[in-house]
Protein backbone atom coordinates (compact mmCIF):
# COMPACT_ATOMS: atom_id res chain seq x y z
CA UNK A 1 42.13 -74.98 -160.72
CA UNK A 2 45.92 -74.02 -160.26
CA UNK A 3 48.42 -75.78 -162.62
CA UNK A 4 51.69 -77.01 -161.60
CA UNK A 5 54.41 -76.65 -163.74
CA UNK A 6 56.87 -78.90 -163.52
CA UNK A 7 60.62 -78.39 -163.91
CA UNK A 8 62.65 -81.25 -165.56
CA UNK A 9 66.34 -80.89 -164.15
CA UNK A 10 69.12 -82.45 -166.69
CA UNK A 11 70.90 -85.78 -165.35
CA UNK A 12 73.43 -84.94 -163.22
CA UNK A 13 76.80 -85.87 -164.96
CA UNK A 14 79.29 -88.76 -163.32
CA UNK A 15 82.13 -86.76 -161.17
CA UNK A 16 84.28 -88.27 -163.81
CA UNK A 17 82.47 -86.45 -166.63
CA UNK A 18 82.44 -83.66 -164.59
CA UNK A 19 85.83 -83.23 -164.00
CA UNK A 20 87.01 -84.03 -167.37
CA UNK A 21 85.10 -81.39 -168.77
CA UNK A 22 86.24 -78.55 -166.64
CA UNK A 23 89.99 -80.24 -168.01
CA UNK A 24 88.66 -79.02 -171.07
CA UNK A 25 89.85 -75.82 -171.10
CA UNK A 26 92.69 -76.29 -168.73
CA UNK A 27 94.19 -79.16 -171.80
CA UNK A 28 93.11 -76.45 -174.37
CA UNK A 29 95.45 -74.04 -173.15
CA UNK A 30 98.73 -77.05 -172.06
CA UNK A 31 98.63 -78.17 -176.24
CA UNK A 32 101.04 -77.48 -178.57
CA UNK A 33 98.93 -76.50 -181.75
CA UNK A 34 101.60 -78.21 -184.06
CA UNK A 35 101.70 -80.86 -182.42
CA UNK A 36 97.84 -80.99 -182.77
CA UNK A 37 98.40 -80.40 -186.53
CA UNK A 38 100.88 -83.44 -186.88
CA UNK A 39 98.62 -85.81 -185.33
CA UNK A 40 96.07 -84.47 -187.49
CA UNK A 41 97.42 -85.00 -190.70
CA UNK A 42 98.63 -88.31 -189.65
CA UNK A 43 95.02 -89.38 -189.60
CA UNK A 44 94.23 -87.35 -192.41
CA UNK A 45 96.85 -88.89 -195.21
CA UNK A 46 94.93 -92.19 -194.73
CA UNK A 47 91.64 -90.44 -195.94
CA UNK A 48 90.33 -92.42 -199.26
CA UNK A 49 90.47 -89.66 -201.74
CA UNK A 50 91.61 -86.66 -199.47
CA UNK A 51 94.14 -85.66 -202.02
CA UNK A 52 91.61 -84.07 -203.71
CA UNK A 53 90.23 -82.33 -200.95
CA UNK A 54 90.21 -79.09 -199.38
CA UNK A 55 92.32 -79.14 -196.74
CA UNK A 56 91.84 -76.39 -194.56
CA UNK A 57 88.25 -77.31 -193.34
CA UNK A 58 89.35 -80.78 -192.34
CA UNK A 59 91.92 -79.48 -190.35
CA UNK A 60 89.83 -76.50 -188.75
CA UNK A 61 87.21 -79.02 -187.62
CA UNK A 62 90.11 -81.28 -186.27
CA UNK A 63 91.66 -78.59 -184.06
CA UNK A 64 88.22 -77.47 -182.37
CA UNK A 65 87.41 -80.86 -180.96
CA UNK A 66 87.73 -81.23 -177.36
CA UNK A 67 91.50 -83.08 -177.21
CA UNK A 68 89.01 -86.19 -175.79
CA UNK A 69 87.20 -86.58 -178.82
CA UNK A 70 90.33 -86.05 -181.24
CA UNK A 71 91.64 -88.76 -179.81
CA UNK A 72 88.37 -91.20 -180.20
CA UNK A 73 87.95 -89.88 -183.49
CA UNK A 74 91.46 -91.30 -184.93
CA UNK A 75 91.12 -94.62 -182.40
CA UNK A 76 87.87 -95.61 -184.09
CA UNK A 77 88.46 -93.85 -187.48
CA UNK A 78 89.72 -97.84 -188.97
CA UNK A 79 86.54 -99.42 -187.66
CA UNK A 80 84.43 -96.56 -188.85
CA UNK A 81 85.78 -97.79 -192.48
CA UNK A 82 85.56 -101.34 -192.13
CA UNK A 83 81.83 -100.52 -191.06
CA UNK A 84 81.10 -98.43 -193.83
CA UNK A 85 82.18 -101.38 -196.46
CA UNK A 86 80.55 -103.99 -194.45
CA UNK A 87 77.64 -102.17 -195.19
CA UNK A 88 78.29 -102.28 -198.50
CA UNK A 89 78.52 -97.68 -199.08
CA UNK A 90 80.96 -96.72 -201.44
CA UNK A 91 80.73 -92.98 -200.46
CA UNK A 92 83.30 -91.83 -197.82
CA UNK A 93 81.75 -88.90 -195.64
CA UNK A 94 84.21 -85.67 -195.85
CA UNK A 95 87.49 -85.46 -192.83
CA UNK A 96 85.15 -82.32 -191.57
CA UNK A 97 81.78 -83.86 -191.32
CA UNK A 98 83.28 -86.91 -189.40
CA UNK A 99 84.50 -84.41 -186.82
CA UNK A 100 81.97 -82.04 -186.73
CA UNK A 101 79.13 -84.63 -186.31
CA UNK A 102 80.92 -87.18 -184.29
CA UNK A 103 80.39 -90.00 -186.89
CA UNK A 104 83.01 -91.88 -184.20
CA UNK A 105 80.68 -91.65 -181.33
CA UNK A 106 78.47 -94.87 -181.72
CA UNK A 107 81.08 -96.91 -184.12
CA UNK A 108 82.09 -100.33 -181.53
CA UNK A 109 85.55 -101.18 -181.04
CA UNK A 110 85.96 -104.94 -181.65
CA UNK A 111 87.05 -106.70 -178.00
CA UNK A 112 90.45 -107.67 -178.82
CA UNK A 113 89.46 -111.10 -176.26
CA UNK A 114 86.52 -111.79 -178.68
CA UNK A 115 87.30 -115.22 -180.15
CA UNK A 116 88.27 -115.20 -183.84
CA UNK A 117 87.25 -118.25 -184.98
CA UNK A 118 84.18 -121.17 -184.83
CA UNK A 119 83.51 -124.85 -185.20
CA UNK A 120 81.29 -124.46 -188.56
CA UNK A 121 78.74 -127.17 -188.63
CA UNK A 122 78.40 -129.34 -191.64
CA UNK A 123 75.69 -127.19 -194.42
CA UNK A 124 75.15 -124.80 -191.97
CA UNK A 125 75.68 -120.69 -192.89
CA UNK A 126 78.65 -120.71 -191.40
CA UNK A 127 80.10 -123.66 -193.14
CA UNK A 128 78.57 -123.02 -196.41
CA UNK A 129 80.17 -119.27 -196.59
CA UNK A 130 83.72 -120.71 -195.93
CA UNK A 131 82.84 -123.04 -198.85
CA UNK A 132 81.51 -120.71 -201.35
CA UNK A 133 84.28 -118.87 -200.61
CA UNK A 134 86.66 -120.99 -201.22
CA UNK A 135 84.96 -121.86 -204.51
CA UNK A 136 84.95 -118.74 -205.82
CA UNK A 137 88.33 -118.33 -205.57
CA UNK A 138 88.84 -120.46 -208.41
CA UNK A 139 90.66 -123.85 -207.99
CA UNK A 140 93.63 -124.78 -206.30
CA UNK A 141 94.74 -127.80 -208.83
CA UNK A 142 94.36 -127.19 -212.50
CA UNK A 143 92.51 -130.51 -214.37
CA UNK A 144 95.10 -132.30 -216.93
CA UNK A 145 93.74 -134.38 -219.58
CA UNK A 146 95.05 -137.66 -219.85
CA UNK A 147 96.27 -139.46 -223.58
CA UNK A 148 92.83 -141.45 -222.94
CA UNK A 149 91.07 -138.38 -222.43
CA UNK A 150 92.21 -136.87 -225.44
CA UNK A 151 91.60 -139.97 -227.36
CA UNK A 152 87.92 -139.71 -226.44
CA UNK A 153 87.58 -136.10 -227.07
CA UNK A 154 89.24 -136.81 -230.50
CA UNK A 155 86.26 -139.85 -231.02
CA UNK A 156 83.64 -137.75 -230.18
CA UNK A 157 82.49 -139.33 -227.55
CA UNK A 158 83.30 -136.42 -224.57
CA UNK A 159 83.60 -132.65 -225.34
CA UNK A 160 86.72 -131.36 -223.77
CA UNK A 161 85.30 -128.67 -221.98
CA UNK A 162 82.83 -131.10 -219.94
CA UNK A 163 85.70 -133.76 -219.32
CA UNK A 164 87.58 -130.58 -217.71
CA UNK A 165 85.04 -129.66 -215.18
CA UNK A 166 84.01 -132.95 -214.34
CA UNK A 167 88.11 -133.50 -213.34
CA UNK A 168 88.29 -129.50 -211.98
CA UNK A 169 85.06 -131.04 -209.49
CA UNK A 170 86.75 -134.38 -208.27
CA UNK A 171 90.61 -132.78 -207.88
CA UNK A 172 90.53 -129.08 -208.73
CA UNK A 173 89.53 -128.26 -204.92
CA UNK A 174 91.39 -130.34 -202.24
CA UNK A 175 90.10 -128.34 -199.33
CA UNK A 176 86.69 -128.47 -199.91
CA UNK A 177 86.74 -132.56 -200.34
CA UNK A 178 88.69 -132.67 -197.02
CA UNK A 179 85.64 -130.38 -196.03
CA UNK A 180 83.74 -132.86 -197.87
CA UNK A 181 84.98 -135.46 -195.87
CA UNK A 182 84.46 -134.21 -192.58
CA UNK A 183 80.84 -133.35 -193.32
CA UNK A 184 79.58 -137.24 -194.28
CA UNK A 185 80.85 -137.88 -191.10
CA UNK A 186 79.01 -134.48 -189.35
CA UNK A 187 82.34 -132.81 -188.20
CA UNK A 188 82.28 -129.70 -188.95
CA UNK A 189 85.84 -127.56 -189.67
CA UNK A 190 87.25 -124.24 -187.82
CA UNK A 191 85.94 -121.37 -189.84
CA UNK A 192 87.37 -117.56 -188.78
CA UNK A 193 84.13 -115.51 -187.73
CA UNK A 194 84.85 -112.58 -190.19
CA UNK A 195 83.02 -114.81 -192.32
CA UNK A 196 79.88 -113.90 -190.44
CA UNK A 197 78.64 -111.21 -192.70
CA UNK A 198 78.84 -113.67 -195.79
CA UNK A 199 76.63 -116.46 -193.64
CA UNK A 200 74.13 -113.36 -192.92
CA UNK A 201 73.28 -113.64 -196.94
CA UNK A 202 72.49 -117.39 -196.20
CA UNK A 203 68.98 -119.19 -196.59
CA UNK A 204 67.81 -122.17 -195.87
CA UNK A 205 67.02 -124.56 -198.97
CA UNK A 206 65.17 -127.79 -198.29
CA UNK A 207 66.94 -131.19 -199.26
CA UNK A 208 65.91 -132.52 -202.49
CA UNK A 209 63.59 -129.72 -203.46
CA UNK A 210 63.52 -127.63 -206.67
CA UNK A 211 66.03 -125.12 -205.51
CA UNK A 212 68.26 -127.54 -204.21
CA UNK A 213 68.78 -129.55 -207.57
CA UNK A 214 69.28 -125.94 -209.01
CA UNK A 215 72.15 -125.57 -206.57
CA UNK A 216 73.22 -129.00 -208.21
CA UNK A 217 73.38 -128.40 -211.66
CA UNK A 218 74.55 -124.58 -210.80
CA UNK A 219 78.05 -126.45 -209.31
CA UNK A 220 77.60 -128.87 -211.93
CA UNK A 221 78.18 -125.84 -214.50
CA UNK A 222 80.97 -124.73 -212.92
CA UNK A 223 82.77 -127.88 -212.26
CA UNK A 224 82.93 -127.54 -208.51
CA UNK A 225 82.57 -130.71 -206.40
CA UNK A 226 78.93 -131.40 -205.20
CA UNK A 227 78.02 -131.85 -201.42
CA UNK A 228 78.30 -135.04 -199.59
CA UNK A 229 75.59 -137.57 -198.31
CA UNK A 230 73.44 -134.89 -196.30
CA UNK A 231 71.80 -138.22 -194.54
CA UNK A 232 68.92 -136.79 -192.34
CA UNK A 233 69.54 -133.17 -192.90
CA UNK A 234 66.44 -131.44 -193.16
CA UNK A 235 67.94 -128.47 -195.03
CA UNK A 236 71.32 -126.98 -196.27
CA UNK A 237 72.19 -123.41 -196.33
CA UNK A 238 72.74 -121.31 -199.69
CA UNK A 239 73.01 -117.81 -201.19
CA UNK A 240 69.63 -116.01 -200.96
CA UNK A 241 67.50 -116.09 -204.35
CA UNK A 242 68.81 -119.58 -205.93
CA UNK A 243 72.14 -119.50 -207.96
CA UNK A 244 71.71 -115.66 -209.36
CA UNK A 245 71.78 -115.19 -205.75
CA UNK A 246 75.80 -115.76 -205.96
CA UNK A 247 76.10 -112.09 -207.69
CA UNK A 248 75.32 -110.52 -204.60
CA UNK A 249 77.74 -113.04 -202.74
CA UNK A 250 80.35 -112.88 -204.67
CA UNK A 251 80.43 -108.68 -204.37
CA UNK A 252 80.27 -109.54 -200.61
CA UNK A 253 83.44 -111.41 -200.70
CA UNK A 254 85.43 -109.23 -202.47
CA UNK A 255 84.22 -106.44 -200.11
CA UNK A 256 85.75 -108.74 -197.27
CA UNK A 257 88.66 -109.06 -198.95
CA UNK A 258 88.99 -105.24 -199.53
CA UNK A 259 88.70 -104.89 -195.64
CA UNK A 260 90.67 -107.50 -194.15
CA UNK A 261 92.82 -108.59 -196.28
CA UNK A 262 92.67 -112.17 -198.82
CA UNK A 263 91.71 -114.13 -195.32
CA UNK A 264 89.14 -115.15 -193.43
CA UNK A 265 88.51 -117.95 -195.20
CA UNK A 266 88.50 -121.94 -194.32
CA UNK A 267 90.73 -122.74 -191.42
CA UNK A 268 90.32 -126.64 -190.77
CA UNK A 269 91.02 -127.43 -186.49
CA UNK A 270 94.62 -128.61 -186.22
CA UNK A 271 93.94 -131.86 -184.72
């Protein structure tokens, strides 16, 4: 019995591919090397921790790229950080193992025509992120005891700590009881979607159950203002794990904040 052996021919390339690649050399030869250099270190001074680094390697990896992939490699070199903190890794590959194994290649540009913002809906992941958020920050109007307050304190009939976060809950955080507000009437508010990796650590906790009065006397604790009338809502969205669950949460936020800045946070629709 004969055997046929059969040849697998590689893809042929698009003429566009084609032709860039016999540029290659052709672009090789038409670059100024110092100009390569300067471009070079002007991605290279933004490395975290390249100060202490060996230089020379970074830049020898640099100048043998292909001029093509130099120039993806500092174009997506931004996103490639903001991905590696979204993902939570504190270790920062070295400049010459970015370029030598293309680190670039599969890291997305963001489409600048994406939209940058949602309607939230009342309790959902979405929503509930922008609160937390917003919580966490601390609040926004500090709680003054009144002469009566004091009087009571001084009676023994209040401790001053628990008259303070039952005032920090009702006044301490405008923006959430406009938020509040909104939600016992099921309007939701404009959130921005960088928010989206926060709402990812969401989970869904049934209304009235055990976890849910947890939630309760977790906000309780901290003197932030407790949710609205959920009427007919069959669940509301929280942290992952119960109130411990806000460790993780909270490192998530400031990890967002590292990246983009102190924003992304509650944006109500100007209407």
């Amino acid at each position: 019995m004969e055997c046929t052996q059969t040849t697998i021919e590689p893809p042929l390339e698009p003429s566009s591919e084609r032709e860039a690649r016999a540029r290659e050399p052709e672009d090789r030869e038409s670059e100024d090397p110092k100009q390569v250099d300067r471009e070079g270190w002007k991605l290279l001074r933004d490395w975290p921790g390249f100060a202490g680094m060996p230089k020379e390697p970074a830049l020898k990896a640099w100048r043998a790229m292909p001029p093509g992939d130099r120039a993806e490699a500092a174009a997506k070199f931004p996103h490639w950080l903001a991905l590696l903190k979204a993902q939570g890794k504190s270790h920062i590959p070295a400049p010459a193992t970015y370029f030598r194994e293309r680190l670039f290649a599969d890291v997305s540009v963001p489409d600048d025509d994406r939209p940058t913002v949602a309607e939230a809906k009342p309790f959902g992941p979405l929503w509930q992120a922008a609160r937390l958020k917003h919580l966490l920050a601390g609040p926004t109007v500090e709680p003054v005891l009144t002469r009566i307050d004091r009087m009571l304190i001084g009676e023994g009939r209040f401790a001053e700590a628990d008259l303070l976060r039952e005032k920090q809950a009702k006044t301490g955080f405008p923006a959430i009881n406009a938020m509040h507000d909104k939600a016992s009437f099921r309007q939701g508010v404009t959130v921005s979607l960088a928010l989206e990796p926060l709402a990812g650590l969401m989970e869904p906790v049934p209304v009235g159950s055990p976890m849910f009065e947890e939630w309760r006397r977790e906000h309780e604790r901290r003197g932030w203002p407790w949710l609205p009338d959920t009427g007919a809502q069959p669940v509301v969205f929280f942290p992952r794990g119960g109130p411990v669950g806000l460790e993780e949460f909270e490192a998530a936020v400031k990890r967002l904040n590292e990246g983009c800045g102190n924003d992304g946070g509650q944006r109500e629709a100007a209407e």
